[in-house]
Protein backbone atom coordinates (compact mmCIF):
# COMPACT_ATOMS: atom_id res chain seq x y z
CA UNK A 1 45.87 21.89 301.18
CA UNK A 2 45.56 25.72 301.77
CA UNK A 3 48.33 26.83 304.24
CA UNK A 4 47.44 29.75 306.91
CA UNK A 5 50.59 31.69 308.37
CA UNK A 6 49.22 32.78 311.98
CA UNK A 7 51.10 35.67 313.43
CA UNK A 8 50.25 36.32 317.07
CA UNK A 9 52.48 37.00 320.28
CA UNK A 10 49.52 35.41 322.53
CA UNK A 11 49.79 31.76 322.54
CA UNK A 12 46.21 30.95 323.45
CA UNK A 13 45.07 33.01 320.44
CA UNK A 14 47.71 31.05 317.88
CA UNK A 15 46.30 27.85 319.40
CA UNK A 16 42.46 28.18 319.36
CA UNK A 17 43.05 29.82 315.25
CA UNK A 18 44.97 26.72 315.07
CA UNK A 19 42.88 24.01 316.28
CA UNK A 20 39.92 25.71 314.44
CA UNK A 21 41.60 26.05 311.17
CA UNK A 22 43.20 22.37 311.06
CA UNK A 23 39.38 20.64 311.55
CA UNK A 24 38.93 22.52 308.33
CA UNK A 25 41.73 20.63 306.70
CA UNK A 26 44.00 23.69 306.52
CA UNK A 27 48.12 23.46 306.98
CA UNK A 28 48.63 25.90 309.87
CA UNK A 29 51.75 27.37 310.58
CA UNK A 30 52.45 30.12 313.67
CA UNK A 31 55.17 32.69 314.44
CA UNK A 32 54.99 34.16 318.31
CA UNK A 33 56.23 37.86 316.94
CA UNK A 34 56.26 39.55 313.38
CA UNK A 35 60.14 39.27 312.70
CA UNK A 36 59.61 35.24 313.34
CA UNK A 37 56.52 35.71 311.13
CA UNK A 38 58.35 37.48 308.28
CA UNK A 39 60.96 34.89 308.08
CA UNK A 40 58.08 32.16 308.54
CA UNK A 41 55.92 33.40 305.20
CA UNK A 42 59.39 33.71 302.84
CA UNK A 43 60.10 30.03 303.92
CA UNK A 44 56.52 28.41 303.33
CA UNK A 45 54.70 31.11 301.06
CA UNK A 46 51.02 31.14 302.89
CA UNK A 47 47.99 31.28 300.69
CA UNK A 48 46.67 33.87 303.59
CA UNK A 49 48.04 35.55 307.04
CA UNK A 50 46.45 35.95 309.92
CA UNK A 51 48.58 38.85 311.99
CA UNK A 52 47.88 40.66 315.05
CA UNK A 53 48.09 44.29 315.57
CA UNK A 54 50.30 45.13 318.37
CA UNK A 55 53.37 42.84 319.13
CA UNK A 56 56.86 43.03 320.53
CA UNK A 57 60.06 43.32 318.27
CA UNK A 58 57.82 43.77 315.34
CA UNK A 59 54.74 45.05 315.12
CA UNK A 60 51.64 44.13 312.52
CA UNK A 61 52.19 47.08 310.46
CA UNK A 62 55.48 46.34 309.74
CA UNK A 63 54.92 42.97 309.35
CA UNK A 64 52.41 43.69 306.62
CA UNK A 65 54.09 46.77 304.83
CA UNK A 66 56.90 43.39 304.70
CA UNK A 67 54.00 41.12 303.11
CA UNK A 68 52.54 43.66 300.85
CA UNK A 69 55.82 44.67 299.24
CA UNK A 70 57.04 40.94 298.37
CA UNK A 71 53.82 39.78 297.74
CA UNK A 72 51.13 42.16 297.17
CA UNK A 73 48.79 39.14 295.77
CA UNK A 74 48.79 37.46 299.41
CA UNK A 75 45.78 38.23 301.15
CA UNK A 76 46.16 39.67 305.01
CA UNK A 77 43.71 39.64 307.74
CA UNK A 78 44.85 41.98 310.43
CA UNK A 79 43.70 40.97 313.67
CA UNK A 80 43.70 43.16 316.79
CA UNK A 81 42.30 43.86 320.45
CA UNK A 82 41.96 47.61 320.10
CA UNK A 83 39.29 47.53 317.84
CA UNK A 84 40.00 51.46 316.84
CA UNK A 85 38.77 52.73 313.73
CA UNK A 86 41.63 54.82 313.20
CA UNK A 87 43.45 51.42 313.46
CA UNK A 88 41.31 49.58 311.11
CA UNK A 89 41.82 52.56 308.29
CA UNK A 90 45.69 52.53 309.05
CA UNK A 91 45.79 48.50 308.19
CA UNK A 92 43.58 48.49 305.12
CA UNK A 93 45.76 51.77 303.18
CA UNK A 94 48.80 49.84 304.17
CA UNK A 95 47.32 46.92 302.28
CA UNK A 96 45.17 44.58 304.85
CA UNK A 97 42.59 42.71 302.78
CA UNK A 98 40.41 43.06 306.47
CA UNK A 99 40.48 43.79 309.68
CA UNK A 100 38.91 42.24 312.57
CA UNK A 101 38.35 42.54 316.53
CA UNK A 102 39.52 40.55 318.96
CA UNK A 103 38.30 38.60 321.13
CA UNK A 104 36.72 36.67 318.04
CA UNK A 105 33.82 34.95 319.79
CA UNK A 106 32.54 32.86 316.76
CA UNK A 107 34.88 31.31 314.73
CA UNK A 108 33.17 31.47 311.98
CA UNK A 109 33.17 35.25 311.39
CA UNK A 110 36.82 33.83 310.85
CA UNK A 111 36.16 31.11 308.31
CA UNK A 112 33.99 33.52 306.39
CA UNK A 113 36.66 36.41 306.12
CA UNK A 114 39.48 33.36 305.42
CA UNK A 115 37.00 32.05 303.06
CA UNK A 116 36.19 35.61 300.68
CA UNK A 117 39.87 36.40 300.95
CA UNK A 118 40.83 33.22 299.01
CA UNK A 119 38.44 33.18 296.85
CA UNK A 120 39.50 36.87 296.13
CA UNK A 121 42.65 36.31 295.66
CA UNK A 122 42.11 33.67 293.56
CA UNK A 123 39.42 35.70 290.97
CA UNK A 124 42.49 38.49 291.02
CA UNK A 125 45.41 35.26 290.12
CA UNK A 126 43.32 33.90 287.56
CA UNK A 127 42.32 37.70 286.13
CA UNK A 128 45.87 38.11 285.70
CA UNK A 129 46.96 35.31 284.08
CA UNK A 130 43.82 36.08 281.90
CA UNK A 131 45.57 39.18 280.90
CA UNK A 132 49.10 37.92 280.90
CA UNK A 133 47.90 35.39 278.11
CA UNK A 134 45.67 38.21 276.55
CA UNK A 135 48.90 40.57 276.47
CA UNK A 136 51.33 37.91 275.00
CA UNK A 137 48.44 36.99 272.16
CA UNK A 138 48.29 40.60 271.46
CA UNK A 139 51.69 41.02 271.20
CA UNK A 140 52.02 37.84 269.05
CA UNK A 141 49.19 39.17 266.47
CA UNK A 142 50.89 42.25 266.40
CA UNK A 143 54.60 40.47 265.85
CA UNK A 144 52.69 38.29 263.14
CA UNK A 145 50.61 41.81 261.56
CA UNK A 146 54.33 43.49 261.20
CA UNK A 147 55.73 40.30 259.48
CA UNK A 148 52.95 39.82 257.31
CA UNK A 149 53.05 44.28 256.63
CA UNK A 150 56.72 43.61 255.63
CA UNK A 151 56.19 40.57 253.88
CA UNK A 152 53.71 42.41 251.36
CA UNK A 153 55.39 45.48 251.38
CA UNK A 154 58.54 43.20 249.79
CA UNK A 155 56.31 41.27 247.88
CA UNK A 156 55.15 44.69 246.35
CA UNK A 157 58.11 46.46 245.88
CA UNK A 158 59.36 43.13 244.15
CA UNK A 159 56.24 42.75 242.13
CA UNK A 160 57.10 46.44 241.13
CA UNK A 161 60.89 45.62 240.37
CA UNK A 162 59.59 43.08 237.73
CA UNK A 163 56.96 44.81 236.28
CA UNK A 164 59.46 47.82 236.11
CA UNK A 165 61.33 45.53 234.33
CA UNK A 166 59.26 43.59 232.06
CA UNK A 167 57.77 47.58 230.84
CA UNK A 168 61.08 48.09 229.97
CA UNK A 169 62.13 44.97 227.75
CA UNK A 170 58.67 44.88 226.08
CA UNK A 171 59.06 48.83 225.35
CA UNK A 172 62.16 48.01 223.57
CA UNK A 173 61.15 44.74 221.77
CA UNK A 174 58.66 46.53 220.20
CA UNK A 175 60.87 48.52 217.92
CA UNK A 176 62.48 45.88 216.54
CA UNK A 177 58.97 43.81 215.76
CA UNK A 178 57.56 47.05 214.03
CA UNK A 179 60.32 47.31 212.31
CA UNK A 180 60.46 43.06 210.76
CA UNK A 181 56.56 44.33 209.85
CA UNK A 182 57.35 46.99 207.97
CA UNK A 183 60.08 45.70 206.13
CA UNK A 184 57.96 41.86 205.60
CA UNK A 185 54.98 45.05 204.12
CA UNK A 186 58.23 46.24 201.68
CA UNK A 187 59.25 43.36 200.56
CA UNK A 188 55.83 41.77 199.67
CA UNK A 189 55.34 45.11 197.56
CA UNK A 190 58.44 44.11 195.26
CA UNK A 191 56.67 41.63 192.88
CA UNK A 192 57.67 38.52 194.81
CA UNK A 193 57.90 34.91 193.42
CA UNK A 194 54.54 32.93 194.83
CA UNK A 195 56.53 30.96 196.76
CA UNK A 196 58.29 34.19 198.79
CA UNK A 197 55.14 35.71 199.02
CA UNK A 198 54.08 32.45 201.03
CA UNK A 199 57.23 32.94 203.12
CA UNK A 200 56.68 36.75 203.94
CA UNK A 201 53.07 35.84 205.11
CA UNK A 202 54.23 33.58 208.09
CA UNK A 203 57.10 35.77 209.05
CA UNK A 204 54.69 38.98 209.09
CA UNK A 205 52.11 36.50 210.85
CA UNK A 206 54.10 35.33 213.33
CA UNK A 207 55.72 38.95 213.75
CA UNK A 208 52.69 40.64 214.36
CA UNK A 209 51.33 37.64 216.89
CA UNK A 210 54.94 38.43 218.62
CA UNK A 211 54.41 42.15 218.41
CA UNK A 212 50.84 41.40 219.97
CA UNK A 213 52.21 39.37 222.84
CA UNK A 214 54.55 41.98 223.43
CA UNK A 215 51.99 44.51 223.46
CA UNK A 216 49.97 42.17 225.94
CA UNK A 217 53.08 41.79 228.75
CA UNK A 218 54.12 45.75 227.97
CA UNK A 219 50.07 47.04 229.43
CA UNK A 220 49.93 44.12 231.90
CA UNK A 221 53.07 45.22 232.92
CA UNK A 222 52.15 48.59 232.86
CA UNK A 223 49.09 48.17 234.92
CA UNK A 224 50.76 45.91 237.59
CA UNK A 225 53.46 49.06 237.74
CA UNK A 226 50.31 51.50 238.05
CA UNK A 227 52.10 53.48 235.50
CA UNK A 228 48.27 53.79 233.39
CA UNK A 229 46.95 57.40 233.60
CA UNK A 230 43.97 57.55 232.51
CA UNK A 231 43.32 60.38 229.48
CA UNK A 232 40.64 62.43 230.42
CA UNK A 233 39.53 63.74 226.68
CA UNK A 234 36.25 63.91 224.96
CA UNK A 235 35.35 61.50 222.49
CA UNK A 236 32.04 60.75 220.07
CA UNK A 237 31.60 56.99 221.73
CA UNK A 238 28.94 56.31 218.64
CA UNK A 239 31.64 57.07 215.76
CA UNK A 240 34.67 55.13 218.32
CA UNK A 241 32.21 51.67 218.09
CA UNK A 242 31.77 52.03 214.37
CA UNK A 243 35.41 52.63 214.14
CA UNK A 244 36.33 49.31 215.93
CA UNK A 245 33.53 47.73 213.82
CA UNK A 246 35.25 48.74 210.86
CA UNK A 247 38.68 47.55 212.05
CA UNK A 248 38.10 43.68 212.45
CA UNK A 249 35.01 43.15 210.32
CA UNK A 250 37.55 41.71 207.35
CA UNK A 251 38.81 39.66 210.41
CA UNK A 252 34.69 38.12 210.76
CA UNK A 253 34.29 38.49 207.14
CA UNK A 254 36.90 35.97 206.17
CA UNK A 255 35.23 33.58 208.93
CA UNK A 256 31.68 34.11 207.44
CA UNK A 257 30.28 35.44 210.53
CA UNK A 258 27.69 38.18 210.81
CA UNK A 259 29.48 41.14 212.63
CA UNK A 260 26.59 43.50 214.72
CA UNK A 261 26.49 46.82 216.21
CA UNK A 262 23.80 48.43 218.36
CA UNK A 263 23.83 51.49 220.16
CA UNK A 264 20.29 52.64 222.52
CA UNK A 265 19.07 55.50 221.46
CA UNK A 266 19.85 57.32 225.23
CA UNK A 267 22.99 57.06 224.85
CA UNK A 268 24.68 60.74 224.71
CA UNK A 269 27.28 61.14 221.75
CA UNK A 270 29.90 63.22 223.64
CA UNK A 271 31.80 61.59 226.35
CA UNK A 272 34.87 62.46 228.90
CA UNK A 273 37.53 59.83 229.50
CA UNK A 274 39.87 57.79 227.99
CA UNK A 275 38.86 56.40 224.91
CA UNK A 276 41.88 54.59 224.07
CA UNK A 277 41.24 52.42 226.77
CA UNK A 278 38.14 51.83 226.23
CA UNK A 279 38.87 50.87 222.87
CA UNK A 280 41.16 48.30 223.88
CA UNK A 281 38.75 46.64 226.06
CA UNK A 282 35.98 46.30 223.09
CA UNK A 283 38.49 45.22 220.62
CA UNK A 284 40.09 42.64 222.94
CA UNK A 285 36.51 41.51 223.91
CA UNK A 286 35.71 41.26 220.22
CA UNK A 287 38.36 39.65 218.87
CA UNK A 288 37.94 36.51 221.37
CA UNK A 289 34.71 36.34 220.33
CA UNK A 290 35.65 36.25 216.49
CA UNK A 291 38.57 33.95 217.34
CA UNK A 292 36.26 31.18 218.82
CA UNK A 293 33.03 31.44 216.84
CA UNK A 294 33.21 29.42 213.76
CA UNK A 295 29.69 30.05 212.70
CA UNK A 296 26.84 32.53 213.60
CA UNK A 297 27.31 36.18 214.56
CA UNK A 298 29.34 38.11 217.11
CA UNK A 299 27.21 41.20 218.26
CA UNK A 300 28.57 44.05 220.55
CA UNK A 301 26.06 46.24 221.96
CA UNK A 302 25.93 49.54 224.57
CA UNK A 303 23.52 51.08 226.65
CA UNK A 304 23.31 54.06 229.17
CA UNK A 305 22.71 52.38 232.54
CA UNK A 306 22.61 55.70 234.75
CA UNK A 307 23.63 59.37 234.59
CA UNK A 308 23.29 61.62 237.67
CA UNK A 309 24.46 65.46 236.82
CA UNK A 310 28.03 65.29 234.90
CA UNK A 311 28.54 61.36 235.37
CA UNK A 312 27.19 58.26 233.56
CA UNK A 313 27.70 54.83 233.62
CA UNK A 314 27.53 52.63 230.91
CA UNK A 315 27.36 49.10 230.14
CA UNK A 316 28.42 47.05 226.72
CA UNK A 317 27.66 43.64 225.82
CA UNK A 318 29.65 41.35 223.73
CA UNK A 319 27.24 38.24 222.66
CA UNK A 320 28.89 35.45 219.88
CA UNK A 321 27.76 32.08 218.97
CA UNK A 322 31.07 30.41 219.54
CA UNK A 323 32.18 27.18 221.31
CA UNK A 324 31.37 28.64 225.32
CA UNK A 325 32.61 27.02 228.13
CA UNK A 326 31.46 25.30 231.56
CA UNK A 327 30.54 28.22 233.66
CA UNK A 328 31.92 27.13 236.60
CA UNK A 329 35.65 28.31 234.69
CA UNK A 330 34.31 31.52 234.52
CA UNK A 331 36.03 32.94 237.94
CA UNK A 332 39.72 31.69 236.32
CA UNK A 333 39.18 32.84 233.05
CA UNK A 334 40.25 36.43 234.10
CA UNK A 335 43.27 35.50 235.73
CA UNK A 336 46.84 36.09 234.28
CA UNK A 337 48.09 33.11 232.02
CA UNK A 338 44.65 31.48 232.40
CA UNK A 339 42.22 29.87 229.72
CA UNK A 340 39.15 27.92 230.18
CA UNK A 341 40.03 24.53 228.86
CA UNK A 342 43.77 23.59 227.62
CA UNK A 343 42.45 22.15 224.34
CA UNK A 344 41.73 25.79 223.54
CA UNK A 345 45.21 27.03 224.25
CA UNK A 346 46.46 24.16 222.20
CA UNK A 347 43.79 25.23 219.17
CA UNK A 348 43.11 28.80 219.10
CA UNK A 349 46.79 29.96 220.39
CA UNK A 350 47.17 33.16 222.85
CA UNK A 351 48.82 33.44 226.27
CA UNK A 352 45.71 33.64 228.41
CA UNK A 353 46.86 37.75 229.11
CA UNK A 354 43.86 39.64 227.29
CA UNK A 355 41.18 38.73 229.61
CA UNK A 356 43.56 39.85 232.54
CA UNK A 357 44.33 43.34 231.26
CA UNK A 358 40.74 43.38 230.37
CA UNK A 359 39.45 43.48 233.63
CA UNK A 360 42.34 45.58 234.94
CA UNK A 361 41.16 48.03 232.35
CA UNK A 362 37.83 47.90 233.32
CA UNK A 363 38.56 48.45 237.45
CA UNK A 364 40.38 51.31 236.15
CA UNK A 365 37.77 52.53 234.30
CA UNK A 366 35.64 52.20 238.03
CA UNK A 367 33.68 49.21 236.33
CA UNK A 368 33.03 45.48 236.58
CA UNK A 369 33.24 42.55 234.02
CA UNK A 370 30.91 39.37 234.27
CA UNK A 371 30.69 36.56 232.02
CA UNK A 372 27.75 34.05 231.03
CA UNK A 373 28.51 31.03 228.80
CA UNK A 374 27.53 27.52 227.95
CA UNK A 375 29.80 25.00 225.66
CA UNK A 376 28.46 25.05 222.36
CA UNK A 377 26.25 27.76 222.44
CA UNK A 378 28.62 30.68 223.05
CA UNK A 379 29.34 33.48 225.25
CA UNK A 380 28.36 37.22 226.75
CA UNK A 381 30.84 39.00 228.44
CA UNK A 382 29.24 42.38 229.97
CA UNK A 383 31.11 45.41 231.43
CA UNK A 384 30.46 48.22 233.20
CA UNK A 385 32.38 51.26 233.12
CA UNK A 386 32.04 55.09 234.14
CA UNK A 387 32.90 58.42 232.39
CA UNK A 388 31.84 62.53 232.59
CA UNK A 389 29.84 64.21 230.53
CA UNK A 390 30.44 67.83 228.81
């Protein structure tokens, strides 16, 4: 039940409020002068106070400048027999919720000012808590948006430490690799028994597959550093794809398969960027396609997509008639480590890295790299990327 403090030094009023307020199932409590009241409202905390204007010992202002500063959420209904304005403005800036006149003829101008009070005081309770809970979420998202800032921010700087690292290692690897290769190249050249010759062939096969896996962890590494800067040089982009033709066609010649090249007429033979990079890409691209395609043709084609003013984007296709794969693997096969199927790994060999630095390569080169395949019937990857023009 609701509790009423009634603070009043003329008896009759405290007992007609009282009678009144108890049919309406309110706890009524009464104090006969405002230092009685005072101690009254700390003993029983009131959900609202009913205080006249003008008593002895202590008078309603007082009593409600007492209220307001221990409990500014109480609601107070200042009651008094002068019925001033001057009065009325006093009460309210001292912090009276309302102020009526008495004598208070109908009781239930009372019960309606009781009444909006409470249910005031309870909108402005329950408005607070609101933001109370509001203010502690907020200050738990931002508690959990600094954790998770420093969190990445030492995931990063670890992520650099290592790749730091691994740039390093591979760097230096390298020389060692070139220089089994070179040496393996010597020694073949110094009329070897059959047999030797045999033996040089794995060791400068597996040392070049080494010195390729190197190369593969020393760019991923590279990239995941962002220590690639792009070259910005110009290029003939007709005579680079011939070039890379030339490279591996021995590679599709030993295999049997039909090695293709076309180029759309629009396409402009001086380019800016870095062609190095872009090189990489179509070799990498190529070579996968020559590595699973037992029988048919790989084909590599390019086309101008669009050129506003000094800009153009391109796009290149790389179709082969090798063993495919469900599409659904398409979305892991450009992650680090990653192949379609494990029998592949087990088969064809490779660490799953190419198609990663691939599409690194081609996000620095402000492009995008799809796939379409289907087992048995081979694959086209397609890439976008974007250079200047003279």
């Amino acid at each position: 039940m609701l509790k009423v403090l009634i603070i009043d030094d003329e008896e009759s009023i405290r007992d007609s409020f009282s009678f009144y307020l108890e049919d309406l199932n309110y706890t009524v409590f009464t104090a006969e002068n405002g230092e009685r009241g005072v101690e009254l409202f700390k003993d029983i905390l009131p959900d609202i106070v009913l205080v006249d204007l003008r008593m002895p010992k202590m008078d309603g202002m007082e009593v409600l400048a007492n209220i307001h500063s221990s409990s500014p959420e109480t609601p107070v209904i200042v009651i008094s027999g002068t019925g001033e304005i001057n009065d009325a403005l006093e009460a309210l800036r001292a912090g009276a919720w309302d102020f009526l006149t008495k004598p208070i003829s109908n009781l239930g101008v009372l019960k309606h000012a009781i009444d909006d009070k409470l249910k005031k005081a309870s909108l402005i309770r329950d408005n607070k808590q609101q933001l109370k809970d509001l203010k502690y979420s907020n200050d738990q998202l931002e508690k959990m948006a600094k954790e998770a800032w420093d969190a990445k921010r030492e995931a990063e700087a670890s992520n650099r430490s290592k790749s730091e690292f691994m740039a390093v290692i591979t760097h230096d690897l390298r020389t060692p690799l070139n220089g089994i290769s070179g040496l393996t190249d010597l020694l073949l050249m110094n009329s070897p028994t059959e047999k030797q010759v045999k033996y040089l062939n794995m060791i400068k096969t597996s040392g070049n597959n080494l010195l390729s896996l190197v190369n593969n962890i020393l760019d991923y590494s590279k990239i995941e550093a962002n220590k690639i800067k792009l070259e910005q040089i110009e290029f003939n982009i007709r005579d680079l794809l011939k070039e890379i033709i030339d490279h591996i066609f021995t590679i599709a010649d030993e295999k049997g398969l039909k090695l293709e090249l076309e180029i759309d007429e629009n396409i402009p033979e001086i380019i800016i960027g870095d062609s190095s990079r872009l090189r990489q890409i179509v070799t990498n691209l190529l070579s996968n396609a020559i590595k699973f395609t037992e029988t048919g043709f790989v084909k590599v084609g390019i086309s101008l997509k669009e050129q506003k003013n000094k800009s153009a984007e391109f796009q290149v296709i790389v179709e082969d008639t090798g063993i495919g794969f469900d599409q659904s693997k398409a979305l892991i096969l450009f992650e680090e480590f990653t192949q379609a199927e494990q029998s592949t790994t087990r088969k064809y060999g490779g660490t799953g890295l190419g198609l990663a630095i691939v599409k690194k390569l081609v996000k620095l080169l402000d492009g995008e790299i799809s796939v379409e395949s289907e087992p048995g019937k081979g694959s086209t990857f397609g890439f976008t990327f974007k250079m200047n023009l003279p």
